[in-house]
C-alpha atoms as a PDB file:
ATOM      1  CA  UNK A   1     -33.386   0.119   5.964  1.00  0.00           C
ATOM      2  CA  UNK A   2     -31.890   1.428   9.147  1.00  0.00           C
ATOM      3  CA  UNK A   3     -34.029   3.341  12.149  1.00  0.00           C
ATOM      4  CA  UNK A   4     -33.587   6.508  10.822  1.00  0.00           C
ATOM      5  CA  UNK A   5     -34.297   5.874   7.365  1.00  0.00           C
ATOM      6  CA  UNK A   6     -38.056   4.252   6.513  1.00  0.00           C
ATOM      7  CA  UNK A   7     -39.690   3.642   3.421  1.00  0.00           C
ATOM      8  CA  UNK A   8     -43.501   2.984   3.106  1.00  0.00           C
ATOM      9  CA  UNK A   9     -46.396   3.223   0.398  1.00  0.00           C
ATOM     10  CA  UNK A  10     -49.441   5.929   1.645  1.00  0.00           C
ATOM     11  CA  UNK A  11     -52.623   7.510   0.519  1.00  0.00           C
ATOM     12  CA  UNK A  12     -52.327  10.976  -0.094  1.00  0.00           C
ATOM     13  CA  UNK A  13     -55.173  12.074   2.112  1.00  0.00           C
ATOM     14  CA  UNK A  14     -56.771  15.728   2.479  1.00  0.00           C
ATOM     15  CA  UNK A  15     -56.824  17.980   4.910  1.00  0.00           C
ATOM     16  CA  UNK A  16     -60.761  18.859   5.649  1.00  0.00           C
ATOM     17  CA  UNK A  17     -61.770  22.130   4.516  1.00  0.00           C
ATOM     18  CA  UNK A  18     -58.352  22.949   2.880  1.00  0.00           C
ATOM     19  CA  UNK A  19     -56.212  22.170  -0.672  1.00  0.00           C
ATOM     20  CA  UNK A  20     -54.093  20.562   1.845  1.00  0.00           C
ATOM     21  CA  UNK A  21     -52.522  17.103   1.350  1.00  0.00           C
ATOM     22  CA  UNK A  22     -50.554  14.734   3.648  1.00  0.00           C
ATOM     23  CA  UNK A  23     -49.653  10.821   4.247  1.00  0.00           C
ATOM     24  CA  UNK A  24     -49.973   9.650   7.628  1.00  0.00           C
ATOM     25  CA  UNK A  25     -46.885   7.689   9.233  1.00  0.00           C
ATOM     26  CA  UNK A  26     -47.415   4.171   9.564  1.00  0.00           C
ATOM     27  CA  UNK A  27     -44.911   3.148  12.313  1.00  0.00           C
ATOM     28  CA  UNK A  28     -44.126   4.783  15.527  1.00  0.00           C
ATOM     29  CA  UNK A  29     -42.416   7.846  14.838  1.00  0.00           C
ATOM     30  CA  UNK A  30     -41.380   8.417  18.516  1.00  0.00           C
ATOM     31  CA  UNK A  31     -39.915   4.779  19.017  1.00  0.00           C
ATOM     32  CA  UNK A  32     -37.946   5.334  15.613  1.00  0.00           C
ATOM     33  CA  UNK A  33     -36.781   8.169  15.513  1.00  0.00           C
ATOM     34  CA  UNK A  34     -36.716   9.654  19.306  1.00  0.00           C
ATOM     35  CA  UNK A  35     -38.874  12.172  19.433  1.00  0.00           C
ATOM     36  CA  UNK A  36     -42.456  13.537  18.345  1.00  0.00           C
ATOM     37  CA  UNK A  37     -41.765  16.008  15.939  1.00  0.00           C
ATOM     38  CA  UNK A  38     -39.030  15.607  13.876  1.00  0.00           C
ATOM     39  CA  UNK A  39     -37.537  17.188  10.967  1.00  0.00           C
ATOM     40  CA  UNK A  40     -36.652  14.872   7.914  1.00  0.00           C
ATOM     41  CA  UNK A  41     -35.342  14.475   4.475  1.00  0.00           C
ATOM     42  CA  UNK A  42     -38.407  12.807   2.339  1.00  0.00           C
ATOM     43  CA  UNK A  43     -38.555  11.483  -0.718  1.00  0.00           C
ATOM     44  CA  UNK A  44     -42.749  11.216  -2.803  1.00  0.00           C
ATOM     45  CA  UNK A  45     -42.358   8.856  -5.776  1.00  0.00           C
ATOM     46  CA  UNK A  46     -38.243  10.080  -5.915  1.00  0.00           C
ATOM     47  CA  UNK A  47     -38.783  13.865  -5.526  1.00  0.00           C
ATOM     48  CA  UNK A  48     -37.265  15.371  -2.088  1.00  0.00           C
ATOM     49  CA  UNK A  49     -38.643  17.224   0.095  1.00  0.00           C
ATOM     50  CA  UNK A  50     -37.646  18.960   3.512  1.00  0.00           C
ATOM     51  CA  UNK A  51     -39.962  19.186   6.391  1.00  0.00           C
ATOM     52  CA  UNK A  52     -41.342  17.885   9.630  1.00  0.00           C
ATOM     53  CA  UNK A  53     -43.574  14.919  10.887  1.00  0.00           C
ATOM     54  CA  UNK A  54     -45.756  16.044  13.098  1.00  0.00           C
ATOM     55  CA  UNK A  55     -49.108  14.474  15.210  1.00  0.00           C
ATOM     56  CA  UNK A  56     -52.308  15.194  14.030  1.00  0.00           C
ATOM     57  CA  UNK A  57     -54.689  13.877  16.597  1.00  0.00           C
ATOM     58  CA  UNK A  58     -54.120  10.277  16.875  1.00  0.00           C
ATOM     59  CA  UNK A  59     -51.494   9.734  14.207  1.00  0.00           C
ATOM     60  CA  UNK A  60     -48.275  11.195  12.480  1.00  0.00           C
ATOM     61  CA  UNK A  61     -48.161  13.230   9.248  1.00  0.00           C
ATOM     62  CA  UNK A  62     -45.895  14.701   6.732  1.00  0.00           C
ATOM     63  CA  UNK A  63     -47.586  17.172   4.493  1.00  0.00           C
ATOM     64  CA  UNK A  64     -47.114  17.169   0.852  1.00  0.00           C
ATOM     65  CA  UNK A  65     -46.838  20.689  -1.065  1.00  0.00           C
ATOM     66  CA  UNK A  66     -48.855  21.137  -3.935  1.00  0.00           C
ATOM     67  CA  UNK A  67     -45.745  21.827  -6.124  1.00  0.00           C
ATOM     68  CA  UNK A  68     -44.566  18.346  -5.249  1.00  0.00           C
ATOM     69  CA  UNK A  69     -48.681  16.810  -6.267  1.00  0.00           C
ATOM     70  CA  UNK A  70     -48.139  18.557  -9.260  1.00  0.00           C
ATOM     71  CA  UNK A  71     -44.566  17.438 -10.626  1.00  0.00           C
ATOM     72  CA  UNK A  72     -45.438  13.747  -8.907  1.00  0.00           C
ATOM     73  CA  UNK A  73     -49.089  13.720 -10.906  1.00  0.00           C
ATOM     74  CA  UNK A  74     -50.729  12.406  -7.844  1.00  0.00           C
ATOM     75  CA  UNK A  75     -53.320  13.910  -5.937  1.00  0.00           C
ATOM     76  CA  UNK A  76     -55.638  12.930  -2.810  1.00  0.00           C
ATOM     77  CA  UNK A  77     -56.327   9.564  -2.720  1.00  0.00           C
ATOM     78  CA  UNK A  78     -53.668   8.263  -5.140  1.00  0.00           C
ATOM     79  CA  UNK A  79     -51.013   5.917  -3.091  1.00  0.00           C
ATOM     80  CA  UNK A  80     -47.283   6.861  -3.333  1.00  0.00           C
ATOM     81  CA  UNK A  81     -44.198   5.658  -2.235  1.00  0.00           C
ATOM     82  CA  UNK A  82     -42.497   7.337   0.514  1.00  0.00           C
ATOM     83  CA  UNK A  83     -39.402   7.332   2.172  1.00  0.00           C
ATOM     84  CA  UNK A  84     -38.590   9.894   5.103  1.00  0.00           C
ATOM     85  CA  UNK A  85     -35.013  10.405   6.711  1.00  0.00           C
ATOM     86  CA  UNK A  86     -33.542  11.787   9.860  1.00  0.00           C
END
């Protein structure tokens, strides 16, 4: 896959205190795709989604709406597949 365009497998992980869900980014999102916070195209287990990564302390996160956990049938602590696009 090109630099703007990066596929990945990630725990869904919870957001303390919340029904909340994310994946955090594995690579660096500032070296790929040029900036911190970026809006992108992703894609959890084939279903699209728009939105932004963004840092969350000391890593990088997409969230994942609980529409998507439903229609997916994966919820925190499953792993997915994951592609996100610039």
């Amino acid at each position: 896959m090109n630099r703007m365009k990066q596929q990945f497998t990630a725990e869904i992980k919870k957001h303390e205190g919340m029904d909340a869900a994310y994946v955090e980014i594995p690579f660096d999102v500032e070296e790929v795709f040029g900036t911190r916070r970026v809006k992108v195209r992703a894609w959890f287990e084939g279903v699209e989604y728009r939105g932004s990564i963004v840092r969350m302390g000391d890593c990088y996160m997409i969230g994942i709406p609980q529409a998507i956990r439903r229609q997916i049938g994966k919820s925190f602590g499953d792993t997915i597949d994951v592609i996100v696009e610039k």
